[in-house]
Protein backbone atom coordinates (compact mmCIF):
# COMPACT_ATOMS: atom_id res chain seq x y z
CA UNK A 1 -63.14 -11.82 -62.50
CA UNK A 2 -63.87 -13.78 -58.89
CA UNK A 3 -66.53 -12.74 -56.82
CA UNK A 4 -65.28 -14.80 -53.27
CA UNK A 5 -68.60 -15.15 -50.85
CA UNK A 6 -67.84 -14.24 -47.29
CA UNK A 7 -69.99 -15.39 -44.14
CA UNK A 8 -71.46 -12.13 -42.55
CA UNK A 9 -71.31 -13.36 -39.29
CA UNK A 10 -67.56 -14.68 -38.76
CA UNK A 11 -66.10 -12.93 -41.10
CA UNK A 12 -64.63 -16.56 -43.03
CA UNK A 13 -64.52 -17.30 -46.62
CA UNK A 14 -67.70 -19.40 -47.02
CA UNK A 15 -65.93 -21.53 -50.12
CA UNK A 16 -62.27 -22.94 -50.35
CA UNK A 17 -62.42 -22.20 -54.50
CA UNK A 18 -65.35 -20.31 -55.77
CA UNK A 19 -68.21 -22.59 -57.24
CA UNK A 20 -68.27 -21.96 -61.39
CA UNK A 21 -71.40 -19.15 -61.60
CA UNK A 22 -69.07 -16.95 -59.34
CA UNK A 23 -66.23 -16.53 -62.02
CA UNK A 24 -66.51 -14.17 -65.08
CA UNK A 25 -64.24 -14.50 -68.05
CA UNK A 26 -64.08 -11.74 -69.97
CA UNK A 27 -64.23 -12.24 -73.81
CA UNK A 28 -60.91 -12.67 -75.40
CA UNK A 29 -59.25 -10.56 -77.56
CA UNK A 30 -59.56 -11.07 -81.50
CA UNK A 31 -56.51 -12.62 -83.19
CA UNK A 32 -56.50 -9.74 -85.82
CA UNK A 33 -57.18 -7.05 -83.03
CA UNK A 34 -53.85 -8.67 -81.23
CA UNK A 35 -51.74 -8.31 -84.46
CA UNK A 36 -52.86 -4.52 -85.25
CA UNK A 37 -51.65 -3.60 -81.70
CA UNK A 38 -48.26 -1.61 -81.29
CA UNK A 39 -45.24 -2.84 -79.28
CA UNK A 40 -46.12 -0.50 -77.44
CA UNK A 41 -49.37 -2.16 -76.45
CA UNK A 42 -48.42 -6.10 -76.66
CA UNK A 43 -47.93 -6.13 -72.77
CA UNK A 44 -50.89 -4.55 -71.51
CA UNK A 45 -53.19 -5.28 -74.36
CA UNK A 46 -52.59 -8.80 -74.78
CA UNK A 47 -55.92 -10.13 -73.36
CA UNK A 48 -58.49 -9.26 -71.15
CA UNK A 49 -57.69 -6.90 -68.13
CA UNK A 50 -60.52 -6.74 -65.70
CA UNK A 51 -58.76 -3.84 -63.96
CA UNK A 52 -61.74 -2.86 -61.50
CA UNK A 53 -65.27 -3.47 -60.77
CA UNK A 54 -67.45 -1.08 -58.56
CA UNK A 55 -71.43 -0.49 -58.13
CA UNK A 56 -73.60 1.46 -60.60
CA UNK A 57 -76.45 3.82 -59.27
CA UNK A 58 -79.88 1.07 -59.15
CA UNK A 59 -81.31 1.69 -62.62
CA UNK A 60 -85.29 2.43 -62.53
CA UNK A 61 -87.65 -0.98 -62.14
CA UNK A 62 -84.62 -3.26 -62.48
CA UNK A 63 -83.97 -5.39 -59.42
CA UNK A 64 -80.39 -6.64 -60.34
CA UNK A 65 -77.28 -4.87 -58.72
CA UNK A 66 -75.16 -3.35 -61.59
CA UNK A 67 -71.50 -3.20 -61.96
CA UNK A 68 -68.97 -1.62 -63.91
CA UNK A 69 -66.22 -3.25 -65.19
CA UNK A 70 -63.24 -1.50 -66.88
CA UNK A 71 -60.96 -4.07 -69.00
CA UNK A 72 -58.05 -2.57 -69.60
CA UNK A 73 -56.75 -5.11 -71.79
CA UNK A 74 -59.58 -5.04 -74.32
CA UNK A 75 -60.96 -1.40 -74.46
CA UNK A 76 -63.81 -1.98 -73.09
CA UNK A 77 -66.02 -1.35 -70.24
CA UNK A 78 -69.21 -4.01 -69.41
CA UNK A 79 -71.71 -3.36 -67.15
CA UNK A 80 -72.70 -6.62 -65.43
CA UNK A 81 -74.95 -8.46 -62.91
CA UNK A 82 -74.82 -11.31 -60.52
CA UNK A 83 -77.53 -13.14 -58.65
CA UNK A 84 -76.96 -16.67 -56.33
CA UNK A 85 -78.74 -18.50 -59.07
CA UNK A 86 -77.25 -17.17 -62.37
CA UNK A 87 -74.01 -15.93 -61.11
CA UNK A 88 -72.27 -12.72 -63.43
CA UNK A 89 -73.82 -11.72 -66.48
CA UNK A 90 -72.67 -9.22 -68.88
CA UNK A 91 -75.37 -7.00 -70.18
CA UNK A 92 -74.11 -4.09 -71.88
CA UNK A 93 -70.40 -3.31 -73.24
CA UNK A 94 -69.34 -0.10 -73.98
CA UNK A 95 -65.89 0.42 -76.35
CA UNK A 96 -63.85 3.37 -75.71
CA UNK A 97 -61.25 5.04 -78.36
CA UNK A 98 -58.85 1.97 -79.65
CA UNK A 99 -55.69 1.83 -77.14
CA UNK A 100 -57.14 4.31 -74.31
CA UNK A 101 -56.91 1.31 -71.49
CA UNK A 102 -59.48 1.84 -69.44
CA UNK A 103 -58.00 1.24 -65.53
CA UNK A 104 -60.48 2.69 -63.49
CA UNK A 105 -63.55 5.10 -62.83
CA UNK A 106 -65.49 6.76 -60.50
CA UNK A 107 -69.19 7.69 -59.86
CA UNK A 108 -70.98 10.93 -59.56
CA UNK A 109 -74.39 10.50 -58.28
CA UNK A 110 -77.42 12.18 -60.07
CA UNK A 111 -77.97 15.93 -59.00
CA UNK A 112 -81.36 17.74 -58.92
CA UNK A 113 -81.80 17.76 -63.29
CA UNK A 114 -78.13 16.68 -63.55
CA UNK A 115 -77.80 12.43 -64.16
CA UNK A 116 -75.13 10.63 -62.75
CA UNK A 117 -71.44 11.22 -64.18
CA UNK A 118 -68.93 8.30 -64.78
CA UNK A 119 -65.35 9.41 -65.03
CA UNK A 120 -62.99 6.96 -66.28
CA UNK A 121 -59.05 7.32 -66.46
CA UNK A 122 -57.26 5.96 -69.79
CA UNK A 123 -53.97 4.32 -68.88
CA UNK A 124 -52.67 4.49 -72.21
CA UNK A 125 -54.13 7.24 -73.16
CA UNK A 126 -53.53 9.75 -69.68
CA UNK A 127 -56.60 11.15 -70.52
CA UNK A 128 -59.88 10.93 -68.45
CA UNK A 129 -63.29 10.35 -70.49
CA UNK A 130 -66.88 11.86 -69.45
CA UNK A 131 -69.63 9.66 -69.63
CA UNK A 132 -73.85 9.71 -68.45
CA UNK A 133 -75.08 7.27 -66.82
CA UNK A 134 -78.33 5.94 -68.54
CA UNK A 135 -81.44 4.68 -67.42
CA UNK A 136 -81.71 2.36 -70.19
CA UNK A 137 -79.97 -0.76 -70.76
CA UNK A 138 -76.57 0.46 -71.99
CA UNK A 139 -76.19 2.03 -68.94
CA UNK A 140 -73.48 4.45 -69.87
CA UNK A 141 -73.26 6.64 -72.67
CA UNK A 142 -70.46 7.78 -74.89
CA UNK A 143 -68.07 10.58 -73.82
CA UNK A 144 -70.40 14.08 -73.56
CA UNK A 145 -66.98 15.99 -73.30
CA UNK A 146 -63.85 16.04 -75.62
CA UNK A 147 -61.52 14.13 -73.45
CA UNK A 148 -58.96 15.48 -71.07
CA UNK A 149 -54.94 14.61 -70.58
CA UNK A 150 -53.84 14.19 -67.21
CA UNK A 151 -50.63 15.76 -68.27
CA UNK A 152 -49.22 19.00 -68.87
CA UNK A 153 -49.28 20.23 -72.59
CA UNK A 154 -46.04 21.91 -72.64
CA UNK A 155 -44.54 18.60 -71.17
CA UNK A 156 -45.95 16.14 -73.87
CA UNK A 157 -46.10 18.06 -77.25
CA UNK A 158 -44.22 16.44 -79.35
CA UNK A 159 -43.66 13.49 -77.27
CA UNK A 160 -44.65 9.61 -78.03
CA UNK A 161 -44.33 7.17 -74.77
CA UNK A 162 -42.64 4.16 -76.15
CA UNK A 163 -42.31 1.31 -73.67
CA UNK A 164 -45.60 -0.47 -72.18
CA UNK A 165 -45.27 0.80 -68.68
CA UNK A 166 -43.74 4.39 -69.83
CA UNK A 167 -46.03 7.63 -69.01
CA UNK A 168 -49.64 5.53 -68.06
CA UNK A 169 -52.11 7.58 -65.97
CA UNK A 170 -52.77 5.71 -62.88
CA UNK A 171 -55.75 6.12 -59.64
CA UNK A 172 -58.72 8.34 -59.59
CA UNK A 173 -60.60 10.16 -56.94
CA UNK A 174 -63.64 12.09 -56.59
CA UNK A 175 -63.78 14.82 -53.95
CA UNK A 176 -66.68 16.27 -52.82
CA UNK A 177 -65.80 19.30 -50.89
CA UNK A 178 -68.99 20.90 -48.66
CA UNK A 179 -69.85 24.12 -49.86
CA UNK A 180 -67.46 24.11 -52.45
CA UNK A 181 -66.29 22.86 -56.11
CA UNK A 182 -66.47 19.38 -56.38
CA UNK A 183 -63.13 17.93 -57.85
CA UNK A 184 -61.66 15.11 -59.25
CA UNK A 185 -57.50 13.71 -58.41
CA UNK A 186 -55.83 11.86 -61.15
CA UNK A 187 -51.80 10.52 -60.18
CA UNK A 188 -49.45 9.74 -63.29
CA UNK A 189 -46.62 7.53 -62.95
CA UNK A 190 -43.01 6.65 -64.71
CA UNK A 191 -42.67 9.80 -66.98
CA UNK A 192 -39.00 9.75 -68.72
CA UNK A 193 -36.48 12.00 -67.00
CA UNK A 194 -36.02 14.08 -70.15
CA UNK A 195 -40.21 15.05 -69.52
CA UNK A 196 -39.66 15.63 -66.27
CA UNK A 197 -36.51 15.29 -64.57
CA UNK A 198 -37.62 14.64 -61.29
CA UNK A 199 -41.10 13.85 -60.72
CA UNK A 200 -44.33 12.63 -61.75
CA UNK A 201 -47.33 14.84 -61.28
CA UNK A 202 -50.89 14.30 -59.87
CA UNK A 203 -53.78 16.48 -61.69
CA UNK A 204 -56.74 18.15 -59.69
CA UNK A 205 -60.01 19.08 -61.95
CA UNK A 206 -62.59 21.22 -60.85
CA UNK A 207 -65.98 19.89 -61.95
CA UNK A 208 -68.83 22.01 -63.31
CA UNK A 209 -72.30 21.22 -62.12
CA UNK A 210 -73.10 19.53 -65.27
CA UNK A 211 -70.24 17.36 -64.36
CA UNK A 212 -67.10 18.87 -66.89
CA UNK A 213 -63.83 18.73 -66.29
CA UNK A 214 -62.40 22.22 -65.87
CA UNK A 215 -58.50 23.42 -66.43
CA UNK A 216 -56.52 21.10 -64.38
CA UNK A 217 -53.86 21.96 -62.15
CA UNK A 218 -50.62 19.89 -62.40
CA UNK A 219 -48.91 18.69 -58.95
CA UNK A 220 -45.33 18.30 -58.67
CA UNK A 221 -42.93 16.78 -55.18
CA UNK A 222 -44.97 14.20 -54.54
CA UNK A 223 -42.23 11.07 -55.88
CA UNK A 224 -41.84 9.01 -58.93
CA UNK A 225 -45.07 6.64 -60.03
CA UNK A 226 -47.80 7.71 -58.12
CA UNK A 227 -50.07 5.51 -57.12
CA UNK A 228 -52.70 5.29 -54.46
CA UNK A 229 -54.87 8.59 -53.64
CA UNK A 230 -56.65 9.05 -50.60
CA UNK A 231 -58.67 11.44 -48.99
CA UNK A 232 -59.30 12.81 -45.35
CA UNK A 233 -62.67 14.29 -45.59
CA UNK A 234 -63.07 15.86 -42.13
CA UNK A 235 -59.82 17.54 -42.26
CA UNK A 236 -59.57 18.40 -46.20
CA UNK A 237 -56.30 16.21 -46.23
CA UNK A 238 -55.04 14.09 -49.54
CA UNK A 239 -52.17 11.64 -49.36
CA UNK A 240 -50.22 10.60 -52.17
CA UNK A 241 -48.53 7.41 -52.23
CA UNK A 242 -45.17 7.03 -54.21
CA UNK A 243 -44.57 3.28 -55.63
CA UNK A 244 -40.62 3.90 -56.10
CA UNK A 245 -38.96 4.79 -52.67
CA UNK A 246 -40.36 8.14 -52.50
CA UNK A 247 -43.01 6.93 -49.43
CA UNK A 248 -46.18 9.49 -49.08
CA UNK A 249 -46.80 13.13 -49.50
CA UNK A 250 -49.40 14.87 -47.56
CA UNK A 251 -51.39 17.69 -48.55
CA UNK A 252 -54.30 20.07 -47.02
CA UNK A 253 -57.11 21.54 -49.52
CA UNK A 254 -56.60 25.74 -48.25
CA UNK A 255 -59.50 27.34 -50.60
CA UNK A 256 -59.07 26.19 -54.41
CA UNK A 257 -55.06 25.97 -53.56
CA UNK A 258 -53.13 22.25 -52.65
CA UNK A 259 -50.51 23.37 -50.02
CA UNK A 260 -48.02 20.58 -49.29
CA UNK A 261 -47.52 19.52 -45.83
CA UNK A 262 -45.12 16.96 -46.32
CA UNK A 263 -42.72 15.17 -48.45
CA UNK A 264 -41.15 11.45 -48.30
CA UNK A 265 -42.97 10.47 -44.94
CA UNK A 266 -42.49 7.04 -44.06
CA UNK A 267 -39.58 6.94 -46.79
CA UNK A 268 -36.69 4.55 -46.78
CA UNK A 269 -35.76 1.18 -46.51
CA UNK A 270 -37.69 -0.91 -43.83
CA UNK A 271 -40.97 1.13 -43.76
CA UNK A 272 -43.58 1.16 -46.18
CA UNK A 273 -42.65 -0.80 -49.61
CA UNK A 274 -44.73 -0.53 -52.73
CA UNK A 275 -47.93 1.51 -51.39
CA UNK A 276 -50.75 0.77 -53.98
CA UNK A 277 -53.70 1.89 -52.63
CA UNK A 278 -54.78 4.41 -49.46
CA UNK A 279 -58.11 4.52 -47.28
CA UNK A 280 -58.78 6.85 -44.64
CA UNK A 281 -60.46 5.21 -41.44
């Protein structure tokens, strides 16, 4: 993990390769752990997988910005510092369910006697994990719900994903709607044809006020491996991005109902290849 200093003024990298204190290696795997792993597992569990970093809320009297790091490769997820004169620390590591792959979370703030939420989506797993965040130095607590698949029950009973890249819950967004349910988007990618024959599915979770998942609602038209997720807060819009030819799908939040405005935009050869990632500006 690289932190790369930029000069606030122009804009310019302020180092052509980052001094020593600004790169974080993760701890490495175990032999043993490595040989107790599935096929399965070999590809994406084969060492450490920094997958994403963001902030964590300030914790009381501490004057070090937190971050949270989930490692997909390893299970884990640290919570870390960094100052100019120490560079990264890890100070706190929290181990989810063996072969869960944690890719990424997201943060809801504290609310009134409610403390902050992190939600974190399993790759391996497809299942999303509920977690407080702590004011002492763990930081984050084990899951306070029973964990939640991103996928349909009727489509995966039964059914065991057997290649590394087959059926993996992708990108995560929290939605905050005004004067409404708060919700949270989950997108699912490369699910088998005889699953579902011709797309994947995105989830949408309403959240409780103490921060639980509620019955999801399953998503289908958008493409094949969904990836990016982003969100047009003044105009209740969500675009979907498809990673295998099937471009963007656009949708408008009508109530507690998705209605689909659009399929395949910006679809096709010469346009738009291998959309990762969305932001609204």
């Amino acid at each position: 993990m690289t932190r790369i200093a930029v000069d606030p003024e122009t804009g310019l990298f302020l180092h052509s390769t980052p001094p020593s204190q600004d790169i974080l290696q993760l701890p490495q795997l175990l032999s043993s752990v490595k040989g107790t792993r599935p096929n399965r597992f070999e590809v994406r569990q084969d060492g450490p997988h920094a997958h994403q970093i963001i902030l964590l809320p300030s914790s009381p009297g501490s004057e070090a910005q937190e971050y949270l790091v989930c490692d997909l490769g390893s299970d884990k997820v640290y919570v870390v510092t960094y100052s100019e004169t120490d560079g990264w620390k890890i100070v706190s590591t929290y181990e989810t369910t063996p072969r869960y792959g944690p890719r990424h979370a997201v943060i809801r703030p504290s609310y009134e006697e409610t403390p902050g939420v992190v939600y974190i989506v399993n790759e391996l797993a497809s299942v999303v994990t509920t977690h407080h965040i702590l004011s002492n130095p763990t930081r984050i607590s084990g899951p306070v719900f029973s964990p939640i698949s991103t996928l349909p029950d009727t489509m995966t009973q039964g059914y065991a994903p057997e290649g590394p890249m087959e059926t993996i819950a992708c990108a995560i967004l929290l939605l905050h709607h005004p004067g409404g349910q708060d919700e949270l988007i989950v997108t699912n990618r490369n699910l088998p044809a005889s699953i579902s024959a011709e797309h994947d599915p995105w989830s949408s979770f309403p959240l409780s006020p103490t921060g639980q998942l509620g019955k999801p609602a399953f998503h289908f038209g958008a493409g094949r491996h969904l990836r990016g997720i982003g969100y047009d807060t003044r105009d209740q819009r969500l675009l979907v991005a498809s990673r295998e030819g099937d471009g963007f799908a656009l949708y408008k939040k009508n109530g507690s109902q998705w209605t689909e405005l659009g399929t395949r935009l910006l679809a096709g050869e010469g346009k738009i290849e291998f959309p990762l990632a969305i932001d609204w500006l």
